[in-house]
C-alpha atoms as a PDB file:
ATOM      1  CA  UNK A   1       0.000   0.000   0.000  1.00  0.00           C
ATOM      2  CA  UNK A   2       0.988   3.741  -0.777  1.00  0.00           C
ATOM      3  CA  UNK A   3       2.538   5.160   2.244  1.00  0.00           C
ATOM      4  CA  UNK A   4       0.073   7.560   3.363  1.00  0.00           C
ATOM      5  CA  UNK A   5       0.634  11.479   2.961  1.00  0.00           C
ATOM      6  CA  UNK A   6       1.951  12.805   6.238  1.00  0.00           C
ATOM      7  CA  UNK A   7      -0.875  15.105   8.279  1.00  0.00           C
ATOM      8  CA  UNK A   8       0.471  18.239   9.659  1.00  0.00           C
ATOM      9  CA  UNK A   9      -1.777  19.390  12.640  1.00  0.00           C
ATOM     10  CA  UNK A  10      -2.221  23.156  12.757  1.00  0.00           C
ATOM     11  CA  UNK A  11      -1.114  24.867  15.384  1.00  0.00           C
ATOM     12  CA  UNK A  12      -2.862  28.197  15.347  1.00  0.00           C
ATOM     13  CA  UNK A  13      -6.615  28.359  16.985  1.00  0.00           C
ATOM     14  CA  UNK A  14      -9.081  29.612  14.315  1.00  0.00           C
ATOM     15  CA  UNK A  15     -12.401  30.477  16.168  1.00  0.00           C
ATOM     16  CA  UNK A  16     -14.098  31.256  12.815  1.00  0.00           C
ATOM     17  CA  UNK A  17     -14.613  27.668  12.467  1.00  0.00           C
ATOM     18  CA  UNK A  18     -15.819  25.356  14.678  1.00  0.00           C
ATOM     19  CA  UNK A  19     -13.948  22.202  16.056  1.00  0.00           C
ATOM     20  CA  UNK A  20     -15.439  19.010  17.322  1.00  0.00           C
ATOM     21  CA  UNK A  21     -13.157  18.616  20.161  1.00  0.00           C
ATOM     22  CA  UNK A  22     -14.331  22.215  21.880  1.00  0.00           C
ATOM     23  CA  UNK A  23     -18.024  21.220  20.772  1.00  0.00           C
ATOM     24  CA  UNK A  24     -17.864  18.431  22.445  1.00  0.00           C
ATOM     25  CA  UNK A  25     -16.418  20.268  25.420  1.00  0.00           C
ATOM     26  CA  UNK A  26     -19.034  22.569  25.016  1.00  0.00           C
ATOM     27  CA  UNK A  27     -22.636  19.851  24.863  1.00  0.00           C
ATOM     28  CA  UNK A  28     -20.223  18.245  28.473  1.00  0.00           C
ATOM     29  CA  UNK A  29     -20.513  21.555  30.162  1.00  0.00           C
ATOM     30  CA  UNK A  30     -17.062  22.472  29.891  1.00  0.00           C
ATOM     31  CA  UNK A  31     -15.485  25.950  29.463  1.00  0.00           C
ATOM     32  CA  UNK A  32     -12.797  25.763  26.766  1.00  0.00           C
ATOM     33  CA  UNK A  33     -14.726  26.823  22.964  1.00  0.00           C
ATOM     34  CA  UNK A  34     -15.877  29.940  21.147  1.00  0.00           C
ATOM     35  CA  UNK A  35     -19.351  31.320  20.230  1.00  0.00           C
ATOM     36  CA  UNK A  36     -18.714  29.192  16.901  1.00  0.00           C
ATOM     37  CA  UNK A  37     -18.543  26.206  18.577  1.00  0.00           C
ATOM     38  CA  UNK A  38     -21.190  27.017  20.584  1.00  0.00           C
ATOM     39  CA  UNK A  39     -23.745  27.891  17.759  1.00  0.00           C
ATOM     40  CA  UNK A  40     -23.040  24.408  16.114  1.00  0.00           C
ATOM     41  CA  UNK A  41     -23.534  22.824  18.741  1.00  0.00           C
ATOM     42  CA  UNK A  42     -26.666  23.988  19.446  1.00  0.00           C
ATOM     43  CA  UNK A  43     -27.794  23.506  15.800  1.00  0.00           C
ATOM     44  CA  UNK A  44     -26.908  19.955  16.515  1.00  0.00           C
ATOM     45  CA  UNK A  45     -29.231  19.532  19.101  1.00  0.00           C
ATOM     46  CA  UNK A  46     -31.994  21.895  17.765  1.00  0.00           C
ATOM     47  CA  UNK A  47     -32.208  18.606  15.087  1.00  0.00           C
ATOM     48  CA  UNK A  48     -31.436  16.162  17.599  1.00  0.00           C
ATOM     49  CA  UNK A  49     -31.965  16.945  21.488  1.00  0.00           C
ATOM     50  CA  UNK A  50     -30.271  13.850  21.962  1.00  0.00           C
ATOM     51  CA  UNK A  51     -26.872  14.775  21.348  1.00  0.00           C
ATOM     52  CA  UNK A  52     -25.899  15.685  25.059  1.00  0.00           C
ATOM     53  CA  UNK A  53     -27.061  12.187  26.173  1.00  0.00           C
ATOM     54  CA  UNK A  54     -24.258  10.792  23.448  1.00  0.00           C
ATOM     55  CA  UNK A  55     -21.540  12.749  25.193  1.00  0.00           C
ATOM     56  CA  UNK A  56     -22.269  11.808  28.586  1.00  0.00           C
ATOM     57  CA  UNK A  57     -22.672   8.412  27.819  1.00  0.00           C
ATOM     58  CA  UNK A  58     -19.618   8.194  25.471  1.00  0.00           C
ATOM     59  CA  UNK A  59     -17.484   9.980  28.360  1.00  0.00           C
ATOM     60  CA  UNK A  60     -18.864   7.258  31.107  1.00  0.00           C
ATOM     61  CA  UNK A  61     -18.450   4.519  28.235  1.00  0.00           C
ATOM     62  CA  UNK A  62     -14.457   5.798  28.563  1.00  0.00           C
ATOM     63  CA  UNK A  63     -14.373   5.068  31.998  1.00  0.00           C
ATOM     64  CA  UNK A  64     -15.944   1.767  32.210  1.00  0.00           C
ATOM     65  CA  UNK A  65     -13.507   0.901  29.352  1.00  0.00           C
ATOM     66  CA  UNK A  66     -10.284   2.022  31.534  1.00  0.00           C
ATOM     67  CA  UNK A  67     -11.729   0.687  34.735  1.00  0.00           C
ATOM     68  CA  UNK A  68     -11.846  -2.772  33.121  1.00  0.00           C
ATOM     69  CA  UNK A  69      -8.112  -2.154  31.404  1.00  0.00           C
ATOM     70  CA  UNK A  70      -6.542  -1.256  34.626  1.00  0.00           C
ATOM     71  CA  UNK A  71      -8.748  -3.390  37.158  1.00  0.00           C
ATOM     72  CA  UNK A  72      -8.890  -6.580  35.096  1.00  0.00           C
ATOM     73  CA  UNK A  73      -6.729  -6.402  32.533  1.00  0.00           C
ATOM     74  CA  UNK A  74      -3.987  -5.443  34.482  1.00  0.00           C
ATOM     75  CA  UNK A  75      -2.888  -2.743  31.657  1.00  0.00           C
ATOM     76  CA  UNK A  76      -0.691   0.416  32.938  1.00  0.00           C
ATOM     77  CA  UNK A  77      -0.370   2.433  30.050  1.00  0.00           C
ATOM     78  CA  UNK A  78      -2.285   4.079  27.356  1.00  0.00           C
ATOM     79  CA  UNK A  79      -2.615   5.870  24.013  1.00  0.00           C
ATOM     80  CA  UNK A  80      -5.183   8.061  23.708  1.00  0.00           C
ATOM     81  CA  UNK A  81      -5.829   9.775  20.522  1.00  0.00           C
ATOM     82  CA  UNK A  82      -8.763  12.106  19.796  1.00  0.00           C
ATOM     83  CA  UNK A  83      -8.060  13.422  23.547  1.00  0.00           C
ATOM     84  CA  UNK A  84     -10.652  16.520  23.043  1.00  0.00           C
ATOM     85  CA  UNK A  85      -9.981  19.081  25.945  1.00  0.00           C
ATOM     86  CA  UNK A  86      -9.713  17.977  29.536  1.00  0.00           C
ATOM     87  CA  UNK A  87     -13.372  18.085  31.604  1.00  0.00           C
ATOM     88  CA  UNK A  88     -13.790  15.356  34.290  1.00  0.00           C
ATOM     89  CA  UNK A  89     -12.403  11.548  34.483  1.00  0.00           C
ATOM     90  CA  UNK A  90     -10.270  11.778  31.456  1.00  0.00           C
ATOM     91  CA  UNK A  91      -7.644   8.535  30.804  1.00  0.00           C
ATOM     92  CA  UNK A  92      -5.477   9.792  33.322  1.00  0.00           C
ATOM     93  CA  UNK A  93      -7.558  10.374  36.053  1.00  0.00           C
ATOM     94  CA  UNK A  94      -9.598   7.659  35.720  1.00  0.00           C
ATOM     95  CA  UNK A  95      -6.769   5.388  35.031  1.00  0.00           C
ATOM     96  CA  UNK A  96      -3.841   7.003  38.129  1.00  0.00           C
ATOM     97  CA  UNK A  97      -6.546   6.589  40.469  1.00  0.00           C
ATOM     98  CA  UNK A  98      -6.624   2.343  40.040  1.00  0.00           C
ATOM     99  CA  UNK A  99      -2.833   2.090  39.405  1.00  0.00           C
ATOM    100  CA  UNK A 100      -0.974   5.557  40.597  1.00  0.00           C
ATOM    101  CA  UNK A 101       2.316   4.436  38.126  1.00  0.00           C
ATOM    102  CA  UNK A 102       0.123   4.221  35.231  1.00  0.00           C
ATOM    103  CA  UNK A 103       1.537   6.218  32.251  1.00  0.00           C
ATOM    104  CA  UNK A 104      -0.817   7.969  29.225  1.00  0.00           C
ATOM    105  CA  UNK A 105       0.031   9.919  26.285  1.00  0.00           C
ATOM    106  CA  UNK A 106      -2.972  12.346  24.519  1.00  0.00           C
ATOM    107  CA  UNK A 107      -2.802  13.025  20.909  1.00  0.00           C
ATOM    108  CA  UNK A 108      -5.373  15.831  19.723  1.00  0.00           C
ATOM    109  CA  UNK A 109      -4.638  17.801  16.590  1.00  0.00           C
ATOM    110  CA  UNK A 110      -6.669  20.679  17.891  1.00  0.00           C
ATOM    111  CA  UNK A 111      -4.700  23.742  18.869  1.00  0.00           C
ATOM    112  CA  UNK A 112      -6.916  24.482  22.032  1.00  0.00           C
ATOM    113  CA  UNK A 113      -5.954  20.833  23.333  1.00  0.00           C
ATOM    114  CA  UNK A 114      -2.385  21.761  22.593  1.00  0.00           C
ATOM    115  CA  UNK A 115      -2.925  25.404  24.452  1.00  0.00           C
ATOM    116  CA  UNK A 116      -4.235  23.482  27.359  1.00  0.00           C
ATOM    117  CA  UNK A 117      -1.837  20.777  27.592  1.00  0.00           C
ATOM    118  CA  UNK A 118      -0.356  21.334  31.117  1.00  0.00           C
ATOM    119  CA  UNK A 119      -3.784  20.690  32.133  1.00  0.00           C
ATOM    120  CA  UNK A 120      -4.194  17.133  30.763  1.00  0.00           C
ATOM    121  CA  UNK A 121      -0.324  16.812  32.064  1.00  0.00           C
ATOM    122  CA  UNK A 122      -1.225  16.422  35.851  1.00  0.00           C
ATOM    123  CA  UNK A 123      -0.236  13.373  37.003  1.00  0.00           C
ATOM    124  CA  UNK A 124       0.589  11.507  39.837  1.00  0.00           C
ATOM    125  CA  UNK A 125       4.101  11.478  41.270  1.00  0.00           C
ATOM    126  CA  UNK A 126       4.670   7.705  40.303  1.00  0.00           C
ATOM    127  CA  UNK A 127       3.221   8.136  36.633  1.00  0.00           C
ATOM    128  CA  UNK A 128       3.215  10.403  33.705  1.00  0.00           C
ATOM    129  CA  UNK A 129       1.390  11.463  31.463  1.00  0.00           C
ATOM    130  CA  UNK A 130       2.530  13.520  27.429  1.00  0.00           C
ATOM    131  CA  UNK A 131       0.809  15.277  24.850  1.00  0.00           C
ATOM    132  CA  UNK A 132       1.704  14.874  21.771  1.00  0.00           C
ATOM    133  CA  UNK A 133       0.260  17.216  18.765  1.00  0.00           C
ATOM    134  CA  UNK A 134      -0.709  15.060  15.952  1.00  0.00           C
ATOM    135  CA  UNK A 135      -3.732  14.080  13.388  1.00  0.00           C
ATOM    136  CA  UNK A 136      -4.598   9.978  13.569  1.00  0.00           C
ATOM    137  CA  UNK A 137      -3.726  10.371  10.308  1.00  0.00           C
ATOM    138  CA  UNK A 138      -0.223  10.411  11.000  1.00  0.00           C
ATOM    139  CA  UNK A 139       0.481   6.826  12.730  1.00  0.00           C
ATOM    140  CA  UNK A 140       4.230   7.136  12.247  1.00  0.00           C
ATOM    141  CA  UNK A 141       4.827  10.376  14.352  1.00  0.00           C
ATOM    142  CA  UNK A 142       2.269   9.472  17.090  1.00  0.00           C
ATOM    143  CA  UNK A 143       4.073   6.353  17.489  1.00  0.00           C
ATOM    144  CA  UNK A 144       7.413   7.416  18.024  1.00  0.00           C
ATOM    145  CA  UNK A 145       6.178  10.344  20.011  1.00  0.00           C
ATOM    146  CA  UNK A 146       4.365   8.025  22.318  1.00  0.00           C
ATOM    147  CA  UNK A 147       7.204   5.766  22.406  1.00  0.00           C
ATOM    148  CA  UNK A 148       8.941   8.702  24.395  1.00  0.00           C
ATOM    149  CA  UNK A 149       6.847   8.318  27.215  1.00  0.00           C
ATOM    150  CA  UNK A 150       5.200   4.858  26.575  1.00  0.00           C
ATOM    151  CA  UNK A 151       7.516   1.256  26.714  1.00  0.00           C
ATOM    152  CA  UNK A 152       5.731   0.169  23.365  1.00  0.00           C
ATOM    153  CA  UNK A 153       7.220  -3.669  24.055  1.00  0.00           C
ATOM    154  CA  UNK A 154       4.674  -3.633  26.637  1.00  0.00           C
ATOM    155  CA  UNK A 155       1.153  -3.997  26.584  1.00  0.00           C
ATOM    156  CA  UNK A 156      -1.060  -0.968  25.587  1.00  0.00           C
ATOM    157  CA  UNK A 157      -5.274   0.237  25.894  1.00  0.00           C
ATOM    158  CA  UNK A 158      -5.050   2.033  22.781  1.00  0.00           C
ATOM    159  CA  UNK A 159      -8.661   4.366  22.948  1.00  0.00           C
ATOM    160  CA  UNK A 160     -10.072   5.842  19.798  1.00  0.00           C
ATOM    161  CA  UNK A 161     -13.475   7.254  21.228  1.00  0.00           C
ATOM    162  CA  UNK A 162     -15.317   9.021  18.927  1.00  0.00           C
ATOM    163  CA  UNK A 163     -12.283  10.094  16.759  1.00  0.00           C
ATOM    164  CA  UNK A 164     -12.601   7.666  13.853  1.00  0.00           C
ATOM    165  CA  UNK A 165     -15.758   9.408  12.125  1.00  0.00           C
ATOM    166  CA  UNK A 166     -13.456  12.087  11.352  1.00  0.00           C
ATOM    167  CA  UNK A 167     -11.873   9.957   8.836  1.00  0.00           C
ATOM    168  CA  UNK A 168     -14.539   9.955   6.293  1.00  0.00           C
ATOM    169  CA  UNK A 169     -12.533   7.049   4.160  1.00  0.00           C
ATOM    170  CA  UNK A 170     -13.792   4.100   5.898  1.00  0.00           C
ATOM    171  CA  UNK A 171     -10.971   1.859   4.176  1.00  0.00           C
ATOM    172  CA  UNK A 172      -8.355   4.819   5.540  1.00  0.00           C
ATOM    173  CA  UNK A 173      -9.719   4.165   9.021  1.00  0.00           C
ATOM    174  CA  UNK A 174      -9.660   1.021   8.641  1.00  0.00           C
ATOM    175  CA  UNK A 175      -5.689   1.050   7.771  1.00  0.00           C
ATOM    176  CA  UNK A 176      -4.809   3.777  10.050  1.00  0.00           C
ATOM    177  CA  UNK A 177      -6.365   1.535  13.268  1.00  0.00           C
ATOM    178  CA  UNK A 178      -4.167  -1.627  11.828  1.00  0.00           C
ATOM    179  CA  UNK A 179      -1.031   0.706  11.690  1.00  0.00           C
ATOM    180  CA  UNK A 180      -1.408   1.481  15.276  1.00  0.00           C
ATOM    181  CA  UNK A 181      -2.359  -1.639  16.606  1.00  0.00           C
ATOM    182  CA  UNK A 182       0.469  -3.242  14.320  1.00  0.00           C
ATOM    183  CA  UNK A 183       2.978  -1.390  16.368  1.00  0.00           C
ATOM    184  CA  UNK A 184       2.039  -2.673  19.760  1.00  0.00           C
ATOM    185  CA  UNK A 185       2.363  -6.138  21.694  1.00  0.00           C
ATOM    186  CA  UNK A 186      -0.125  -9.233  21.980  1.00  0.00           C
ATOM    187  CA  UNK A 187      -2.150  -8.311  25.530  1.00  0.00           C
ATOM    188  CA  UNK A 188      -2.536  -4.699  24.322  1.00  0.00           C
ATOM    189  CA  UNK A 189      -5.878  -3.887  23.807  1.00  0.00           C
ATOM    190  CA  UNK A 190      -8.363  -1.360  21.376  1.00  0.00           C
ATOM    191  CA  UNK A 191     -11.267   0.456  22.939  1.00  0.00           C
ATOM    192  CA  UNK A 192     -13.251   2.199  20.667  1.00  0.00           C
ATOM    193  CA  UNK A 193     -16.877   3.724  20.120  1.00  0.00           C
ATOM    194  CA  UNK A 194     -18.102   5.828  17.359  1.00  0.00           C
ATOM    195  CA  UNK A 195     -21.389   7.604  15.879  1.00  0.00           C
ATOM    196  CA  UNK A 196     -23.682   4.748  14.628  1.00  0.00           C
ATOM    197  CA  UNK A 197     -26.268   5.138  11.625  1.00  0.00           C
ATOM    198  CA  UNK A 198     -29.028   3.333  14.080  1.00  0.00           C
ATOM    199  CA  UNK A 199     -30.889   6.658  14.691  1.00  0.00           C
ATOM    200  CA  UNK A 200     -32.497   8.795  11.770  1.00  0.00           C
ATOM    201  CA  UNK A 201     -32.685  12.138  13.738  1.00  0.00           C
ATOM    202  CA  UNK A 202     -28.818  11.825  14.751  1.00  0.00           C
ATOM    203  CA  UNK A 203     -27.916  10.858  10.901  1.00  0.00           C
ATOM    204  CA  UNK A 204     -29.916  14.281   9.815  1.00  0.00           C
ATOM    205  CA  UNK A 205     -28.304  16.294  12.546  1.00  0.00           C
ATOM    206  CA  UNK A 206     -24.937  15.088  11.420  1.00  0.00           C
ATOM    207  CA  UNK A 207     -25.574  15.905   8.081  1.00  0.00           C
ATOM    208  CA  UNK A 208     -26.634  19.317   8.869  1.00  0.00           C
ATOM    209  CA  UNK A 209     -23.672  19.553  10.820  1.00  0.00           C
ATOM    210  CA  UNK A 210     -21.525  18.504   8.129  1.00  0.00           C
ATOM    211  CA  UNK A 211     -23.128  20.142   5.094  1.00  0.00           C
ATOM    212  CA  UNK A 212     -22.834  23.533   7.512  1.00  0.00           C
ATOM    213  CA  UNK A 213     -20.657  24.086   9.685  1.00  0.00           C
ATOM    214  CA  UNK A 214     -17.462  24.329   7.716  1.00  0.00           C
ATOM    215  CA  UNK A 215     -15.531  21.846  10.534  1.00  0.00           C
ATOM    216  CA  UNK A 216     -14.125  18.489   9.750  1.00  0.00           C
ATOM    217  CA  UNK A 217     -17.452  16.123   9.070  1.00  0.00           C
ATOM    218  CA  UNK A 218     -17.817  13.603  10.819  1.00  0.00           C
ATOM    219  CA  UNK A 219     -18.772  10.484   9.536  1.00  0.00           C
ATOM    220  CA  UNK A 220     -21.599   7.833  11.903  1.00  0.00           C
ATOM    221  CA  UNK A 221     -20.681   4.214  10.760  1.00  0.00           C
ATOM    222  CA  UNK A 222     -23.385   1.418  10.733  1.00  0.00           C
ATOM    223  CA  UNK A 223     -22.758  -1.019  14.000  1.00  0.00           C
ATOM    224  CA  UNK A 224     -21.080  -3.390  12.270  1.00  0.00           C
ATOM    225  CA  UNK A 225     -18.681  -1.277  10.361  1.00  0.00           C
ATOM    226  CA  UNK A 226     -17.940  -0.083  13.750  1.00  0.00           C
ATOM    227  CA  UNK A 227     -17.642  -4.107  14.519  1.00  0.00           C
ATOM    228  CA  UNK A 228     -15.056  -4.051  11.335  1.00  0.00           C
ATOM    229  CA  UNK A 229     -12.335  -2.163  13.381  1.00  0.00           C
ATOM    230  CA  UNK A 230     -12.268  -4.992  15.668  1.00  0.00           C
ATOM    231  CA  UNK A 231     -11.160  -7.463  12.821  1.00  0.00           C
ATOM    232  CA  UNK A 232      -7.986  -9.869  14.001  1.00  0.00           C
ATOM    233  CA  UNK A 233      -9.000  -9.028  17.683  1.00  0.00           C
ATOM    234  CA  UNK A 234     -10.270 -10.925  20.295  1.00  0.00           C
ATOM    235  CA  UNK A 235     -13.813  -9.004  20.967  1.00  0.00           C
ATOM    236  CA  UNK A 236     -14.709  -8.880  24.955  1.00  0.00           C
ATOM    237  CA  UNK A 237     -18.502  -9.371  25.920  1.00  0.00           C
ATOM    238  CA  UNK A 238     -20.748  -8.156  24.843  1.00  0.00           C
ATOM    239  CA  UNK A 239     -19.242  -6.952  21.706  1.00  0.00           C
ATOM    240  CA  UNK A 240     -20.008  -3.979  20.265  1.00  0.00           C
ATOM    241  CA  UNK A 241     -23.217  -2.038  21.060  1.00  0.00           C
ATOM    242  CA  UNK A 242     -24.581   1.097  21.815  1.00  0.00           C
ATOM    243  CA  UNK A 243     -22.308   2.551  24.650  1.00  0.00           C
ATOM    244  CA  UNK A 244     -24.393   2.673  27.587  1.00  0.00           C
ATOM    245  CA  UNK A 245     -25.174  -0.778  27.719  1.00  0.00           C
ATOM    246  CA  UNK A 246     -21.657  -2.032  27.452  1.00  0.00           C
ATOM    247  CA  UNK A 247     -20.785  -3.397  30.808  1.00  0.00           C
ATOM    248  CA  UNK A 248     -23.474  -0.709  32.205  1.00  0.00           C
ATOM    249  CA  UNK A 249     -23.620   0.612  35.711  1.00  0.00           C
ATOM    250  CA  UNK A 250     -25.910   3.076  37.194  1.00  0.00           C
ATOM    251  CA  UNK A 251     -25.306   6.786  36.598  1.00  0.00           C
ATOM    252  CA  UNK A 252     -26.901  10.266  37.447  1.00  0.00           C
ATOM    253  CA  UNK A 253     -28.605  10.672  33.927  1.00  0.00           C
ATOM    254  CA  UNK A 254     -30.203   7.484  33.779  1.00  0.00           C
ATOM    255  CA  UNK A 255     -29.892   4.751  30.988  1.00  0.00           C
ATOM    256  CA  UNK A 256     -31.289   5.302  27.489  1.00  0.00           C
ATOM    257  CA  UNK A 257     -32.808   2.248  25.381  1.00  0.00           C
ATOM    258  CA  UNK A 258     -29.761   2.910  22.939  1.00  0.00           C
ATOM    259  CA  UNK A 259     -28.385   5.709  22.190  1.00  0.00           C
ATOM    260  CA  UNK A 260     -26.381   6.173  18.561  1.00  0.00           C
ATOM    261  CA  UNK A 261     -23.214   5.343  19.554  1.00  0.00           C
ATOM    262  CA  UNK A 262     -21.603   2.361  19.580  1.00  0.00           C
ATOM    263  CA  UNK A 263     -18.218   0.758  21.196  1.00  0.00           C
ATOM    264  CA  UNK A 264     -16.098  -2.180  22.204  1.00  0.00           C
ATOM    265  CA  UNK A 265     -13.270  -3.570  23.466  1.00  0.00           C
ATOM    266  CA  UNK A 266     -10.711  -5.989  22.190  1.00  0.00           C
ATOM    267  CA  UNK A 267      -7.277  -7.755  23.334  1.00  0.00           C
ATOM    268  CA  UNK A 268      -4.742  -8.366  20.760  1.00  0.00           C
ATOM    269  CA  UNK A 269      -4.066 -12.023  20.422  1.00  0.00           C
END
């Protein structure tokens, strides 16, 4: 296969056009986006009310995810790409507080996230945690930037949450999640959810969003394209399905029949 072109990540904030990470930061009650991001956002749910029930369930969907990596799976470290801007119980926090020594490196390609780095970089004493400025679409340089903080012989939880529907190419998705998960040990692990195509007023709202908004679309997947990332993996119960009922727990904002988002988790054999 052609070597893929190389992905610079910009590094100047442009608040005449909205991003998904400080959207997304904006529908989980954070403070860190711009009127534009705030006015999409709200277009998004003017279509579909649901949308803030997708973030909160996606963000709690993360946690479950590392609470099983560190708690069962005995995994320390982790590469988290699509970081969006710190709000409450990212990787770190969620994963330091099970195993103080564990060590996480962020990769966002939004210049916000890199403006706000020292806040993801709070760890404990015993671990660490990096940023590293970079588009998925670069697997090479993430990978030896992570490999600075990360032992890469070792097993990893590799998360792409919600980042993958930015890469509209489903084939180029496909190859940049083998690239990664080519570069890391058996026992390493992939958890990932995504937009699903299982409800029509999130699939209009998207494409509103998309046809509008002059950010990066984004791109909901049908569950079992979702499923496809997973290929050459050993899938943990229950496979993939909507977020909230993956290993589910109670939570403040209750439990939706599904919601349009759906997720996994996998060990590499």
């Amino acid at each position: 296969m052609t070597e893929p072109t190389q992905y610079a990540a910009p590094t100047e904030i442009d608040t005449a056009v909205p991003h998904s990470a400080r959207i997304w930061n904006y529908l989980l009650g954070g403070k860190d986006h711009y009127a534009v991001d705030r006015a999409a956002g709200d277009r998004v749910c003017a279509v579909f009310p649901g949308m803030v029930d997708i973030t909160r369930h996606s963000r709690a969907f993360t946690g479950r995810v590392v609470r099983y990596l560190t708690g069962e799976a005995g995994i320390t470290q982790f590469l988290d790409i699509g970081t969006g801007l710190p709000t409450v119980d990212n990787t770190h926090e969620v994963a330091q507080r099970e195993i103080p020594h564990a060590r996480i490196v962020y990769v966002d390609n939004d210049p916000l996230v890199l403006a706000h780095a020292q806040a993801l970089l709070t760890s404990t004493p015993q671990g660490a945690t990096s940023y590293v400025h970079a588009d998925i679409r670069d697997p090479a340089h993430i990978l030896e930037a992570a490999a600075r903080t990360l032992d890469l012989s070792r097993p990893v939880g590799l998360m792409l949450m919600g980042v993958l529907g930015l890469v509209a190419d489903r084939e180029e998705a496909r190859e940049v999640t083998r690239r990664l998960l080519d570069a890391l040990p058996a026992g390493s692990y992939l958890g990932l959810n995504d937009g699903s195509t299982t409800d029509p007023a999130y699939t209009e709202a998207i494409g509103r969003f998309n046809a509008g908004s002059g950010a990066v679309p984004y791109t909901p997947r049908t569950p079992a394209e979702i499923e496809q990332f997973f290929d050459g993996l050993e899938l943990l119960e229950p496979g993939v399905v909507s977020c909230p009922h993956w290993r589910p727990e109670v939570l403040p904002f209750g439990m939706p029949a599904e919601i349009a988002v759906h997720g996994g988790l996998a060990r590499k054999p």
